[in-house]
PDBML (XML) file of the C-alpha atoms, coordinates in Angstrom:
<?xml version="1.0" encoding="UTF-8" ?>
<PDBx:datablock datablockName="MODEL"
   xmlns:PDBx="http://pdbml.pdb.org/schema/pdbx-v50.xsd"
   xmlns:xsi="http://www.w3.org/2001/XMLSchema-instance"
   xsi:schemaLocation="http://pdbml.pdb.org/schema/pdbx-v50.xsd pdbx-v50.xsd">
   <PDBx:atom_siteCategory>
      <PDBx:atom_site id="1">
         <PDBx:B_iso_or_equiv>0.00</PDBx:B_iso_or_equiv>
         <PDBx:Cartn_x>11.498</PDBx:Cartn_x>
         <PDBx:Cartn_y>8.204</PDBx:Cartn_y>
         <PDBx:Cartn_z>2.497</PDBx:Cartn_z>
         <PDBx:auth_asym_id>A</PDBx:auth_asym_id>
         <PDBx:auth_atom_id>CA</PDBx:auth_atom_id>
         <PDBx:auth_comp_id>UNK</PDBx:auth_comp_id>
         <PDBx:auth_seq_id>1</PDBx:auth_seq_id>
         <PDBx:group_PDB>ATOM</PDBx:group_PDB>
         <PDBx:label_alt_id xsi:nil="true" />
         <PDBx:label_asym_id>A</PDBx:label_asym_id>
         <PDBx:label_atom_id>CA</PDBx:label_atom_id>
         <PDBx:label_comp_id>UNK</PDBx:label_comp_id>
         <PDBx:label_entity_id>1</PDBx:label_entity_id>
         <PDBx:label_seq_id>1</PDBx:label_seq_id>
         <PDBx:occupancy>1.00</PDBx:occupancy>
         <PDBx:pdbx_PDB_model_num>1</PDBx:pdbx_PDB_model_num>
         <PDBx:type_symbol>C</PDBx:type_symbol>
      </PDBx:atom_site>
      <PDBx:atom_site id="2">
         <PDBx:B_iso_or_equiv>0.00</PDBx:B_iso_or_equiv>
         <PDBx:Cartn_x>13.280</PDBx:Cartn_x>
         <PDBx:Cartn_y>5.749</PDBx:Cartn_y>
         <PDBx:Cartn_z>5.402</PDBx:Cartn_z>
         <PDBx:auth_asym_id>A</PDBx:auth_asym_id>
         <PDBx:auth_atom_id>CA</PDBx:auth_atom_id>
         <PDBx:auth_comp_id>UNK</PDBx:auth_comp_id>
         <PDBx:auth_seq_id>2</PDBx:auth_seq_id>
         <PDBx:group_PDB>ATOM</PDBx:group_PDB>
         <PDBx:label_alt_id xsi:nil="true" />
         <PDBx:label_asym_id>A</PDBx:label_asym_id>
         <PDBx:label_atom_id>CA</PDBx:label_atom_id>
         <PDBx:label_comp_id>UNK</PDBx:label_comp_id>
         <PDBx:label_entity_id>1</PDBx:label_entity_id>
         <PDBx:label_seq_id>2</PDBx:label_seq_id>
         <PDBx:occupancy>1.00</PDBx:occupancy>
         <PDBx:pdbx_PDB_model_num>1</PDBx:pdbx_PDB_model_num>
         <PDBx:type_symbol>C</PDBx:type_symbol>
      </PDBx:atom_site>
      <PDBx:atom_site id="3">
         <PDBx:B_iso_or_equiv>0.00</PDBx:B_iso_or_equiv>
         <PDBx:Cartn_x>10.202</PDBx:Cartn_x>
         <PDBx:Cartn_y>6.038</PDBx:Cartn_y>
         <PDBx:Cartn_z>7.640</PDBx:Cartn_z>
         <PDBx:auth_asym_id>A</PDBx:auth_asym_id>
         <PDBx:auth_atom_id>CA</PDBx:auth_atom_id>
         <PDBx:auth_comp_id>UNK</PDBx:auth_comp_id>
         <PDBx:auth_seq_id>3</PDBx:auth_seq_id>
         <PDBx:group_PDB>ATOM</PDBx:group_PDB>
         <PDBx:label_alt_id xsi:nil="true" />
         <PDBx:label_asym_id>A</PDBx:label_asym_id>
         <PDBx:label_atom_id>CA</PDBx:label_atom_id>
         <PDBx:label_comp_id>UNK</PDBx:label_comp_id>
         <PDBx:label_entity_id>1</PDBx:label_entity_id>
         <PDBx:label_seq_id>3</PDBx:label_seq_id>
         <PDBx:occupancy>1.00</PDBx:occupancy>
         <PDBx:pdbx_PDB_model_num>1</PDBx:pdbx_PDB_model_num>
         <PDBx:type_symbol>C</PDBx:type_symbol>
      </PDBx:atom_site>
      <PDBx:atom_site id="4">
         <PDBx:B_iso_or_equiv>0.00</PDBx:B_iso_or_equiv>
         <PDBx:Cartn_x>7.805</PDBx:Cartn_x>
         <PDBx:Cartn_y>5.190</PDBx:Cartn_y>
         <PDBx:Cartn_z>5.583</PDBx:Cartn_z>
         <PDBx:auth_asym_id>A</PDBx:auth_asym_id>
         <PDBx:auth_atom_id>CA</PDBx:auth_atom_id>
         <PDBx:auth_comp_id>UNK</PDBx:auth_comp_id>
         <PDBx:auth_seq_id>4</PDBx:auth_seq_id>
         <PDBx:group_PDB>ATOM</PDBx:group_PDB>
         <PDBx:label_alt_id xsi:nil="true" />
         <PDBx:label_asym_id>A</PDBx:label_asym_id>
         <PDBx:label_atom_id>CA</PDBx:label_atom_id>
         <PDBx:label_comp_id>UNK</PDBx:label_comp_id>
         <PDBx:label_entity_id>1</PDBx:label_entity_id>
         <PDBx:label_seq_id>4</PDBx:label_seq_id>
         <PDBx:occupancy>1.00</PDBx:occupancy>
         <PDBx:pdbx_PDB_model_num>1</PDBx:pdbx_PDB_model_num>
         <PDBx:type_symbol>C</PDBx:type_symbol>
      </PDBx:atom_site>
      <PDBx:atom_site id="5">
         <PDBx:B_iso_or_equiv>0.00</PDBx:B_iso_or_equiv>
         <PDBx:Cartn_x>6.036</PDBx:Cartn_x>
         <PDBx:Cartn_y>2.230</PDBx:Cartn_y>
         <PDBx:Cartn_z>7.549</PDBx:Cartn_z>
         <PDBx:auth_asym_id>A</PDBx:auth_asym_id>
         <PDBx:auth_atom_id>CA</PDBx:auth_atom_id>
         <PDBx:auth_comp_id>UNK</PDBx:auth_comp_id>
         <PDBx:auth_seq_id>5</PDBx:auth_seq_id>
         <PDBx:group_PDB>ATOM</PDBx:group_PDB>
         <PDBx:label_alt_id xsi:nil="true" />
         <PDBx:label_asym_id>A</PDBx:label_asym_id>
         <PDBx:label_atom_id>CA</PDBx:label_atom_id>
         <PDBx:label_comp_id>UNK</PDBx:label_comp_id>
         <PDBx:label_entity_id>1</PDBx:label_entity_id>
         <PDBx:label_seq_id>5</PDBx:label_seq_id>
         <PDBx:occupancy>1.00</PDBx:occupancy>
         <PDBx:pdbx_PDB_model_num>1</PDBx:pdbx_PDB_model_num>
         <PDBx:type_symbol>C</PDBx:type_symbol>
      </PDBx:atom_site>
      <PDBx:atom_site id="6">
         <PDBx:B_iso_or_equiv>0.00</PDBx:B_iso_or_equiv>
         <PDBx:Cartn_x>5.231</PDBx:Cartn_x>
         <PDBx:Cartn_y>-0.786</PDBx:Cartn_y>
         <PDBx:Cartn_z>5.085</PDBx:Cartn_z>
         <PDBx:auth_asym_id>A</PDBx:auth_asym_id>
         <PDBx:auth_atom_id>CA</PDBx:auth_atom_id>
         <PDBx:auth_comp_id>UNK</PDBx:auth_comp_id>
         <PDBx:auth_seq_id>6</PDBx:auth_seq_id>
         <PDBx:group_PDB>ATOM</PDBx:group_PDB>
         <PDBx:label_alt_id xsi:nil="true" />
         <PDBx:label_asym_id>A</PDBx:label_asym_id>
         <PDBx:label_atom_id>CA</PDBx:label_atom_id>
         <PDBx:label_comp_id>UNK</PDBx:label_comp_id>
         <PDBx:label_entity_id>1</PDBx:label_entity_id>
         <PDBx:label_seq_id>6</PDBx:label_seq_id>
         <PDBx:occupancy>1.00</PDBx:occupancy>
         <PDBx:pdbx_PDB_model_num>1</PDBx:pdbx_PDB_model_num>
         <PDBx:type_symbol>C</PDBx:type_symbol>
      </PDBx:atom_site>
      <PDBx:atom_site id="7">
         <PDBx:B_iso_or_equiv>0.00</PDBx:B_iso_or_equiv>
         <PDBx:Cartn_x>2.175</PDBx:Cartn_x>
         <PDBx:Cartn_y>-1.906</PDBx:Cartn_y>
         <PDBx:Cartn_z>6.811</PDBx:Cartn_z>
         <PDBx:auth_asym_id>A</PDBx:auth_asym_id>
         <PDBx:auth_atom_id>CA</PDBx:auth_atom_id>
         <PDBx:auth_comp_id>UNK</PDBx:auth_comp_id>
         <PDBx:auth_seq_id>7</PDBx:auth_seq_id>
         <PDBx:group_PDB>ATOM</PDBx:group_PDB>
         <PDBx:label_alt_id xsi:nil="true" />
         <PDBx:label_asym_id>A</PDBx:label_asym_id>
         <PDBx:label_atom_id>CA</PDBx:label_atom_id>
         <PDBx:label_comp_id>UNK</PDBx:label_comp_id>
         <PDBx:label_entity_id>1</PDBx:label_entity_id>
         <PDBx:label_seq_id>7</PDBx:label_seq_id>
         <PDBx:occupancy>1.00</PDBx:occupancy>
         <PDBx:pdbx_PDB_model_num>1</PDBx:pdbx_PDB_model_num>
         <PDBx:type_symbol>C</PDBx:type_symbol>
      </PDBx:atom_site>
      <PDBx:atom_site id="8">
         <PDBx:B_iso_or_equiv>0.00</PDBx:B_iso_or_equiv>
         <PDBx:Cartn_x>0.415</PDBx:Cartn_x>
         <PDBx:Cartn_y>1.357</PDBx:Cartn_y>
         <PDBx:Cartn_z>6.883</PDBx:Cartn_z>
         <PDBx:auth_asym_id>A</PDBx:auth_asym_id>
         <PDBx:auth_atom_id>CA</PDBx:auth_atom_id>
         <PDBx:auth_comp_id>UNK</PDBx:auth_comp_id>
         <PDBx:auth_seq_id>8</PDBx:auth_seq_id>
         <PDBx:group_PDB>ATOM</PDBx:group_PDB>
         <PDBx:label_alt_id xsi:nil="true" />
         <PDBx:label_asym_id>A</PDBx:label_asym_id>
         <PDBx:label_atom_id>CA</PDBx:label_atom_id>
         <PDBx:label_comp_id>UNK</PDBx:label_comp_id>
         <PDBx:label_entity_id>1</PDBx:label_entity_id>
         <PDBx:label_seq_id>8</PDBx:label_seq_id>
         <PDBx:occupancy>1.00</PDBx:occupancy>
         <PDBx:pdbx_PDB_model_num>1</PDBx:pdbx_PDB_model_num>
         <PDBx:type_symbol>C</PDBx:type_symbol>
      </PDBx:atom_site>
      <PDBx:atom_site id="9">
         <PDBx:B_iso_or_equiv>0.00</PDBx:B_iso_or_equiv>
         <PDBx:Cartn_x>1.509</PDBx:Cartn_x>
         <PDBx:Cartn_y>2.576</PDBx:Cartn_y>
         <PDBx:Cartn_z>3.202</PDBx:Cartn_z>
         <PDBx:auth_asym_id>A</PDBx:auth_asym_id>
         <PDBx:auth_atom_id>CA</PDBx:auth_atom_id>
         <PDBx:auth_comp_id>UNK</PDBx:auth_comp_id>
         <PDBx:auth_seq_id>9</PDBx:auth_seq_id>
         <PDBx:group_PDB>ATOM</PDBx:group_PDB>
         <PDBx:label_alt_id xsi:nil="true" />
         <PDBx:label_asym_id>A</PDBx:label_asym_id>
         <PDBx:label_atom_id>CA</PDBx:label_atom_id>
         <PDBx:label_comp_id>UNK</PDBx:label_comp_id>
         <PDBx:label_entity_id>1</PDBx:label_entity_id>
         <PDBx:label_seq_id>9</PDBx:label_seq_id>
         <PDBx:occupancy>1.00</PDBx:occupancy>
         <PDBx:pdbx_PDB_model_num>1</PDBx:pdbx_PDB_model_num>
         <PDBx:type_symbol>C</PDBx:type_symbol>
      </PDBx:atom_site>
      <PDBx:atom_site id="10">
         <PDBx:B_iso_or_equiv>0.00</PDBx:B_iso_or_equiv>
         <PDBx:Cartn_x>0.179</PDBx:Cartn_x>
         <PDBx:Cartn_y>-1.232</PDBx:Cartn_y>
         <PDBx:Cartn_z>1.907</PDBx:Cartn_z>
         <PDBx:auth_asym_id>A</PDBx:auth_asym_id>
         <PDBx:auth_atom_id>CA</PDBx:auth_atom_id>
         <PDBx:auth_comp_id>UNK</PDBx:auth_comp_id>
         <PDBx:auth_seq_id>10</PDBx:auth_seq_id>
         <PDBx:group_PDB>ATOM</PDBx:group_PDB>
         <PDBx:label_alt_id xsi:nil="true" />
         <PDBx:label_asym_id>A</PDBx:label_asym_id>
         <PDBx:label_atom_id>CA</PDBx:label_atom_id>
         <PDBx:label_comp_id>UNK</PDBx:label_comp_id>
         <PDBx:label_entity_id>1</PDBx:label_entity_id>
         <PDBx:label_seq_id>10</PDBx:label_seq_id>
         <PDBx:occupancy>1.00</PDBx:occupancy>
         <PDBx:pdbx_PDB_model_num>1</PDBx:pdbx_PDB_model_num>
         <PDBx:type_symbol>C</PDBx:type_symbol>
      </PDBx:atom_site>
      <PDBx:atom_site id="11">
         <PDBx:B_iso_or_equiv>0.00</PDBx:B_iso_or_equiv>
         <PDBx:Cartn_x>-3.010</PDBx:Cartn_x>
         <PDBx:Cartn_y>-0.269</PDBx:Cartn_y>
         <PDBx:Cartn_z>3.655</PDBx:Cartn_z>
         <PDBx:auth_asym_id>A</PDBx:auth_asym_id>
         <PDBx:auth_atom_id>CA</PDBx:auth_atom_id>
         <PDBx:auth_comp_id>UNK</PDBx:auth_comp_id>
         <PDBx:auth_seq_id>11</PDBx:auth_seq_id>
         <PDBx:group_PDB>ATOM</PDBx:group_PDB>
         <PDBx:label_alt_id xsi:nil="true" />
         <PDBx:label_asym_id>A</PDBx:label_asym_id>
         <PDBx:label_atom_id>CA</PDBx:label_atom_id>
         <PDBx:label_comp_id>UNK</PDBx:label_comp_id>
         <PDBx:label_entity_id>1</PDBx:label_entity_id>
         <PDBx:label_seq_id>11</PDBx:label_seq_id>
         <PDBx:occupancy>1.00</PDBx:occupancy>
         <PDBx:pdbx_PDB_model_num>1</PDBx:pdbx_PDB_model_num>
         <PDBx:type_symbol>C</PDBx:type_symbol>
      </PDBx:atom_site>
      <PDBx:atom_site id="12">
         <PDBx:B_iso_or_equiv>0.00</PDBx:B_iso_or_equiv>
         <PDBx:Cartn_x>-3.132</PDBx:Cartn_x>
         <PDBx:Cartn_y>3.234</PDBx:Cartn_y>
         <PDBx:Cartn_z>1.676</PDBx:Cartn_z>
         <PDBx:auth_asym_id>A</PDBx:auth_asym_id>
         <PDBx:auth_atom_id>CA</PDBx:auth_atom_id>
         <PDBx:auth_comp_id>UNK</PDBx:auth_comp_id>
         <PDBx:auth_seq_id>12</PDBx:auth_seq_id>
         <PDBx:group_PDB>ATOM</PDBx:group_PDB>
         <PDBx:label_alt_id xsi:nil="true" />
         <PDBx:label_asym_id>A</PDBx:label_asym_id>
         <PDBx:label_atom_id>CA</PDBx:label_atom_id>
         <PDBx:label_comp_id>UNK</PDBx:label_comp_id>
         <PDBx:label_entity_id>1</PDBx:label_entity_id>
         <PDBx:label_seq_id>12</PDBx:label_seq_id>
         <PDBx:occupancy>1.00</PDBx:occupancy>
         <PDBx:pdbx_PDB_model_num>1</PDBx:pdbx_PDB_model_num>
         <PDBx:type_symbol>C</PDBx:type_symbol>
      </PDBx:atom_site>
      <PDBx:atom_site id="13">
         <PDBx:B_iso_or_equiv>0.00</PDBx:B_iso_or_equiv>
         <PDBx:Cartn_x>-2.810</PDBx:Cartn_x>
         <PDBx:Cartn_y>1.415</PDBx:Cartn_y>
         <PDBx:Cartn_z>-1.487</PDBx:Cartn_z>
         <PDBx:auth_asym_id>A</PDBx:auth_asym_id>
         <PDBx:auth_atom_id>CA</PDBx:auth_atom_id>
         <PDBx:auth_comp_id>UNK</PDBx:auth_comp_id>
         <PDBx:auth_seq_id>13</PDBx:auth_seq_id>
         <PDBx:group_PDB>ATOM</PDBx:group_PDB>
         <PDBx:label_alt_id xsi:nil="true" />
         <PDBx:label_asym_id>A</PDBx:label_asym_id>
         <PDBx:label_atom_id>CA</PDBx:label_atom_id>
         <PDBx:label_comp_id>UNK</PDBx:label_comp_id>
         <PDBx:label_entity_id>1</PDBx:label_entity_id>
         <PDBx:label_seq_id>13</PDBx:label_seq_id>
         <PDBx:occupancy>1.00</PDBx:occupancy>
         <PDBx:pdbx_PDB_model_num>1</PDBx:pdbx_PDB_model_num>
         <PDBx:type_symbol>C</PDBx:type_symbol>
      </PDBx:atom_site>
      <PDBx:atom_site id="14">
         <PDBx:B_iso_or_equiv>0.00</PDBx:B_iso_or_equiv>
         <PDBx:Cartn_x>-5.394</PDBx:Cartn_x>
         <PDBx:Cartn_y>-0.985</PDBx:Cartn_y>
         <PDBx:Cartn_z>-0.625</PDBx:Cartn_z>
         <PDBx:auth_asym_id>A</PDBx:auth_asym_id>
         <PDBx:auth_atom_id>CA</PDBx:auth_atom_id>
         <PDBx:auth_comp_id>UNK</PDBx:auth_comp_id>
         <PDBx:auth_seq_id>14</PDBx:auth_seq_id>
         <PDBx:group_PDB>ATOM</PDBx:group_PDB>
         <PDBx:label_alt_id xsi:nil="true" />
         <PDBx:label_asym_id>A</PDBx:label_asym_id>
         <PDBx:label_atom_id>CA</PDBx:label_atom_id>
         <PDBx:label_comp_id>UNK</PDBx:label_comp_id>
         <PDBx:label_entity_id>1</PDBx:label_entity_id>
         <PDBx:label_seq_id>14</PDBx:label_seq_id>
         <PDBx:occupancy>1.00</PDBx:occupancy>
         <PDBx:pdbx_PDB_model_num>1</PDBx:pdbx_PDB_model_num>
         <PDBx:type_symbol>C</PDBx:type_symbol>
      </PDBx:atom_site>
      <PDBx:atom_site id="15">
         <PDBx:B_iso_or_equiv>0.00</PDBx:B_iso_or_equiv>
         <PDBx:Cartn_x>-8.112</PDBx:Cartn_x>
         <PDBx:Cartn_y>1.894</PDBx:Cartn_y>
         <PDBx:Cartn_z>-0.031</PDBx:Cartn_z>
         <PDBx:auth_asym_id>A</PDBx:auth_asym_id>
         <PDBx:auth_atom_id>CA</PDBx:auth_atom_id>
         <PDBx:auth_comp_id>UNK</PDBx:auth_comp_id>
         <PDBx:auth_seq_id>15</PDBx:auth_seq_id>
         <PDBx:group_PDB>ATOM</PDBx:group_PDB>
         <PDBx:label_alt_id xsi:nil="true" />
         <PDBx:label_asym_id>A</PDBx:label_asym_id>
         <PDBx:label_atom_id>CA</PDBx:label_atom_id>
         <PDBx:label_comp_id>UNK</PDBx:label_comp_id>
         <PDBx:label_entity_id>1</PDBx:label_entity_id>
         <PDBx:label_seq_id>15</PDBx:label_seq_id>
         <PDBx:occupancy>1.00</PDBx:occupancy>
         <PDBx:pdbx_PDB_model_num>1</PDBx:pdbx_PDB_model_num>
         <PDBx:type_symbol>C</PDBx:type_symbol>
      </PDBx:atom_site>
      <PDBx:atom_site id="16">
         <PDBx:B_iso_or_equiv>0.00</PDBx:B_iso_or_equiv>
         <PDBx:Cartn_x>-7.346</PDBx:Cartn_x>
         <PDBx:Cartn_y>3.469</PDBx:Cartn_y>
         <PDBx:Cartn_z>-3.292</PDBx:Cartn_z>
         <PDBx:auth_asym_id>A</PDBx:auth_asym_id>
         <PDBx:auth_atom_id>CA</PDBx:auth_atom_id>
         <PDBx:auth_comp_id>UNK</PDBx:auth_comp_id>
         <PDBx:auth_seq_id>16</PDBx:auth_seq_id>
         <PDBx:group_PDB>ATOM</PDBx:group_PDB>
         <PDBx:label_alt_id xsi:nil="true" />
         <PDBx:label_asym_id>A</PDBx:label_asym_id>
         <PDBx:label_atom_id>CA</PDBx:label_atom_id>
         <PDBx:label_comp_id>UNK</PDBx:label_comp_id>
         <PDBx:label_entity_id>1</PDBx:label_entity_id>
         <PDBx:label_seq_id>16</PDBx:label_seq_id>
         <PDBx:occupancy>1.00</PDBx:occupancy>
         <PDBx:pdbx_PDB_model_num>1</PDBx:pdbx_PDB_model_num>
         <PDBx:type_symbol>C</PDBx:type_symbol>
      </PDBx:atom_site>
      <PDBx:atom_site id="17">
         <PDBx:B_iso_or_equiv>0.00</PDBx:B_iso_or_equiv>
         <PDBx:Cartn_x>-8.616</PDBx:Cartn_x>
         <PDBx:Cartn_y>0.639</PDBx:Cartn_y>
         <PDBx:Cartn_z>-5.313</PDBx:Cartn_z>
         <PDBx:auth_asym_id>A</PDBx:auth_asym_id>
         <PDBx:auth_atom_id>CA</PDBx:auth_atom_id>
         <PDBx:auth_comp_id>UNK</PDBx:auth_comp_id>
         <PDBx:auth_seq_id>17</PDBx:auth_seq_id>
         <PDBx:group_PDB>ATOM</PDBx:group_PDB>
         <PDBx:label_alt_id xsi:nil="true" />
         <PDBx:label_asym_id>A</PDBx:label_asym_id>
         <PDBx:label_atom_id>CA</PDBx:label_atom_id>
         <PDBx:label_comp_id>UNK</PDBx:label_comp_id>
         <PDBx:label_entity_id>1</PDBx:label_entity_id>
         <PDBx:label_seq_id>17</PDBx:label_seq_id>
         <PDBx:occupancy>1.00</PDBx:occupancy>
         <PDBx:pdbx_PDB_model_num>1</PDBx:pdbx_PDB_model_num>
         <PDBx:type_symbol>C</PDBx:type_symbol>
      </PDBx:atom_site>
      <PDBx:atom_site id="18">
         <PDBx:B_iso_or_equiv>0.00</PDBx:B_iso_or_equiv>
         <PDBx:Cartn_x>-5.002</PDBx:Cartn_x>
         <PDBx:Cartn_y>-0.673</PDBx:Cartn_y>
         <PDBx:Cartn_z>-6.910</PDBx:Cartn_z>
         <PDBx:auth_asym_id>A</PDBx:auth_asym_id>
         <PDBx:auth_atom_id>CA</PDBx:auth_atom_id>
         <PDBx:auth_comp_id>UNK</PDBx:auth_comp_id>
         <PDBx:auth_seq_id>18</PDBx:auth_seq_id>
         <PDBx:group_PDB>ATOM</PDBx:group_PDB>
         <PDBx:label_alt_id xsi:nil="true" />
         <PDBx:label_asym_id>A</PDBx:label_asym_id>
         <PDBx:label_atom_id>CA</PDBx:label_atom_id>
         <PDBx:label_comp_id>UNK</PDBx:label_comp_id>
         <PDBx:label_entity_id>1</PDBx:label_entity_id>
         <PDBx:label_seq_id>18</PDBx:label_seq_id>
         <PDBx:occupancy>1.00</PDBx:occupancy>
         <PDBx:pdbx_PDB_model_num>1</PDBx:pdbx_PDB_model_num>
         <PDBx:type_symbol>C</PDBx:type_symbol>
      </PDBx:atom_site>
      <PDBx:atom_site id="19">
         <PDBx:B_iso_or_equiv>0.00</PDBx:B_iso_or_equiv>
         <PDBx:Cartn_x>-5.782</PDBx:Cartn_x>
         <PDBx:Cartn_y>-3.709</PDBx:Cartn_y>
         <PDBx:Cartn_z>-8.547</PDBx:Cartn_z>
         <PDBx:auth_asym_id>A</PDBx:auth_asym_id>
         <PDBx:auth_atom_id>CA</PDBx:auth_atom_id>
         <PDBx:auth_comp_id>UNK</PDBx:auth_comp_id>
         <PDBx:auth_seq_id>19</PDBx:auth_seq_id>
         <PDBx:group_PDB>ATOM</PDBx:group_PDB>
         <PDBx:label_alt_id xsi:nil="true" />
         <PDBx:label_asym_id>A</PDBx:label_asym_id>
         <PDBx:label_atom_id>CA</PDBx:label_atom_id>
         <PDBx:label_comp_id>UNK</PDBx:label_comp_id>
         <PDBx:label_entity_id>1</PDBx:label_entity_id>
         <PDBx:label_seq_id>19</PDBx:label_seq_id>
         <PDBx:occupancy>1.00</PDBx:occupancy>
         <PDBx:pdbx_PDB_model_num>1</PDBx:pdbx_PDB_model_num>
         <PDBx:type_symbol>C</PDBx:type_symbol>
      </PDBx:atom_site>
      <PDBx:atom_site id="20">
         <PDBx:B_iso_or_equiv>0.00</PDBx:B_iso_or_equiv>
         <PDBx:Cartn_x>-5.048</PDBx:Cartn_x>
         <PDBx:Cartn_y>-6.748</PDBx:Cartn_y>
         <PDBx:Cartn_z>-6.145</PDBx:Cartn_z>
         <PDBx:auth_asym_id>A</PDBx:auth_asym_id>
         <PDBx:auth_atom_id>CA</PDBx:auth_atom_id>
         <PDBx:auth_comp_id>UNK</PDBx:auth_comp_id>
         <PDBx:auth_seq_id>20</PDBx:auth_seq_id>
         <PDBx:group_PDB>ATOM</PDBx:group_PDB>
         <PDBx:label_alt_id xsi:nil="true" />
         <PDBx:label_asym_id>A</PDBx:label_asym_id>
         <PDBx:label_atom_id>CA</PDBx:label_atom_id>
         <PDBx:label_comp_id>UNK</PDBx:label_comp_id>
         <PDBx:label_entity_id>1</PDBx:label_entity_id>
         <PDBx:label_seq_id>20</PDBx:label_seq_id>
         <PDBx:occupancy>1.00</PDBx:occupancy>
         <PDBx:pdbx_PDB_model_num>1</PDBx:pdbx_PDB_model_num>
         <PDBx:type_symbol>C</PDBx:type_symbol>
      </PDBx:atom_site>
      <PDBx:atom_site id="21">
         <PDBx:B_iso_or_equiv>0.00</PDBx:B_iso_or_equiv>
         <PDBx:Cartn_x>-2.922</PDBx:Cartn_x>
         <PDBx:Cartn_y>-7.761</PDBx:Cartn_y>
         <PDBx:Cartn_z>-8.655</PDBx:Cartn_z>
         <PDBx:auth_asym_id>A</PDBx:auth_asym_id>
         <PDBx:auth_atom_id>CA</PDBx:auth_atom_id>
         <PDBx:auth_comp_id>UNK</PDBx:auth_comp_id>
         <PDBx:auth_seq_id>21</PDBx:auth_seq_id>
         <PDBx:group_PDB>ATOM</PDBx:group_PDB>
         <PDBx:label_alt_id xsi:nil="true" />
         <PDBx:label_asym_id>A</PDBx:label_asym_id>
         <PDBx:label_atom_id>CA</PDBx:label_atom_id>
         <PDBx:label_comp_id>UNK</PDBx:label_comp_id>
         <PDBx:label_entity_id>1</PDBx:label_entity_id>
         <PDBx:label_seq_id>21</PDBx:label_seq_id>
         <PDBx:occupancy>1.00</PDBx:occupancy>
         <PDBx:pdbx_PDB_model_num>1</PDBx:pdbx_PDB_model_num>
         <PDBx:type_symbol>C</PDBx:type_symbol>
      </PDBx:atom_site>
      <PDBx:atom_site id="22">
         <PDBx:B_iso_or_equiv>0.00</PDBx:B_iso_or_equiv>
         <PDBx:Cartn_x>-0.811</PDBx:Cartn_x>
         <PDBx:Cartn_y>-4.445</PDBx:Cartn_y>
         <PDBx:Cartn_z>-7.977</PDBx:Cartn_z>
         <PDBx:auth_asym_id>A</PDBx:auth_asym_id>
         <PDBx:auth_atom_id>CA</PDBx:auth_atom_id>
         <PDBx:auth_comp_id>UNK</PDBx:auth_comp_id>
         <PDBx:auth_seq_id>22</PDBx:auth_seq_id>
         <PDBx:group_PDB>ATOM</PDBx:group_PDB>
         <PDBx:label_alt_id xsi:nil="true" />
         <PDBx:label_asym_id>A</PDBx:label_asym_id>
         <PDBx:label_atom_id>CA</PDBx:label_atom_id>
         <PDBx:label_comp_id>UNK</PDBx:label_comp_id>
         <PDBx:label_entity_id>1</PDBx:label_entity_id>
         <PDBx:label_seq_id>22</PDBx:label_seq_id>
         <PDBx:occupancy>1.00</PDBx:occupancy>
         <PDBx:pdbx_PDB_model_num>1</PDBx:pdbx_PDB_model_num>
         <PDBx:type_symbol>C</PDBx:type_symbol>
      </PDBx:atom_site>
      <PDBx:atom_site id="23">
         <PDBx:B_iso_or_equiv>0.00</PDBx:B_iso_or_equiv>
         <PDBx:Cartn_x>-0.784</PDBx:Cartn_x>
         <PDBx:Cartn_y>-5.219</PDBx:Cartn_y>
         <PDBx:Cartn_z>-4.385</PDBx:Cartn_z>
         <PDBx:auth_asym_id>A</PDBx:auth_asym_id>
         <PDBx:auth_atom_id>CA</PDBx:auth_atom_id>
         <PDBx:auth_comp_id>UNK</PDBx:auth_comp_id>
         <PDBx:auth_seq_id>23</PDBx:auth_seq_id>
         <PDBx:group_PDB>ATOM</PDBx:group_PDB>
         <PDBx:label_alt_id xsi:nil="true" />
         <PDBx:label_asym_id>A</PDBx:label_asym_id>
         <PDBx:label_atom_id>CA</PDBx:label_atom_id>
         <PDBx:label_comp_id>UNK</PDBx:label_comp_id>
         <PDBx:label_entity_id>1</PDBx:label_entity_id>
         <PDBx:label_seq_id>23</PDBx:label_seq_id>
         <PDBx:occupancy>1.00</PDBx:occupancy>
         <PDBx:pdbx_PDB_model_num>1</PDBx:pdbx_PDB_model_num>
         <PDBx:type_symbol>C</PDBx:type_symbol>
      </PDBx:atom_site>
      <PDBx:atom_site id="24">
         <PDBx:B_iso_or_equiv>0.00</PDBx:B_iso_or_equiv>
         <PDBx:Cartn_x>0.439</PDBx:Cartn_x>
         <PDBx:Cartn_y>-8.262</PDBx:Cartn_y>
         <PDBx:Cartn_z>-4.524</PDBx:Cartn_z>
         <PDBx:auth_asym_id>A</PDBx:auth_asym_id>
         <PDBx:auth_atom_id>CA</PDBx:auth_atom_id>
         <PDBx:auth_comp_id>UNK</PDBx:auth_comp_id>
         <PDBx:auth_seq_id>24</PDBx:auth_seq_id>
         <PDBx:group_PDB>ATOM</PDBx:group_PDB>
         <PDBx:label_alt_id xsi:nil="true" />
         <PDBx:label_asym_id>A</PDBx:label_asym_id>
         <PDBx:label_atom_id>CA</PDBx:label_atom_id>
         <PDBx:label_comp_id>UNK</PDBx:label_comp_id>
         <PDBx:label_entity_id>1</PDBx:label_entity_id>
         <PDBx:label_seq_id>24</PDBx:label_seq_id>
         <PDBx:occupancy>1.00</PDBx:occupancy>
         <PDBx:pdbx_PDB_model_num>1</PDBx:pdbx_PDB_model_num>
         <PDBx:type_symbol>C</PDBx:type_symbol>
      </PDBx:atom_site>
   </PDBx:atom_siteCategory>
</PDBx:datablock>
């Protein structure tokens, strides 16, 4: 759970089609 890398894990999110409102 402590290494998860933000950058890469935001990118995940964005390629499964969250809602950019989610994202944000």
């Amino acid at each position: 759970f402590d290494l998860v890398l933000h950058g890469r894990l935001l990118t995940k999110f964005a390629n499964s089609g969250v809602d950019s409102r989610v994202m944000v």
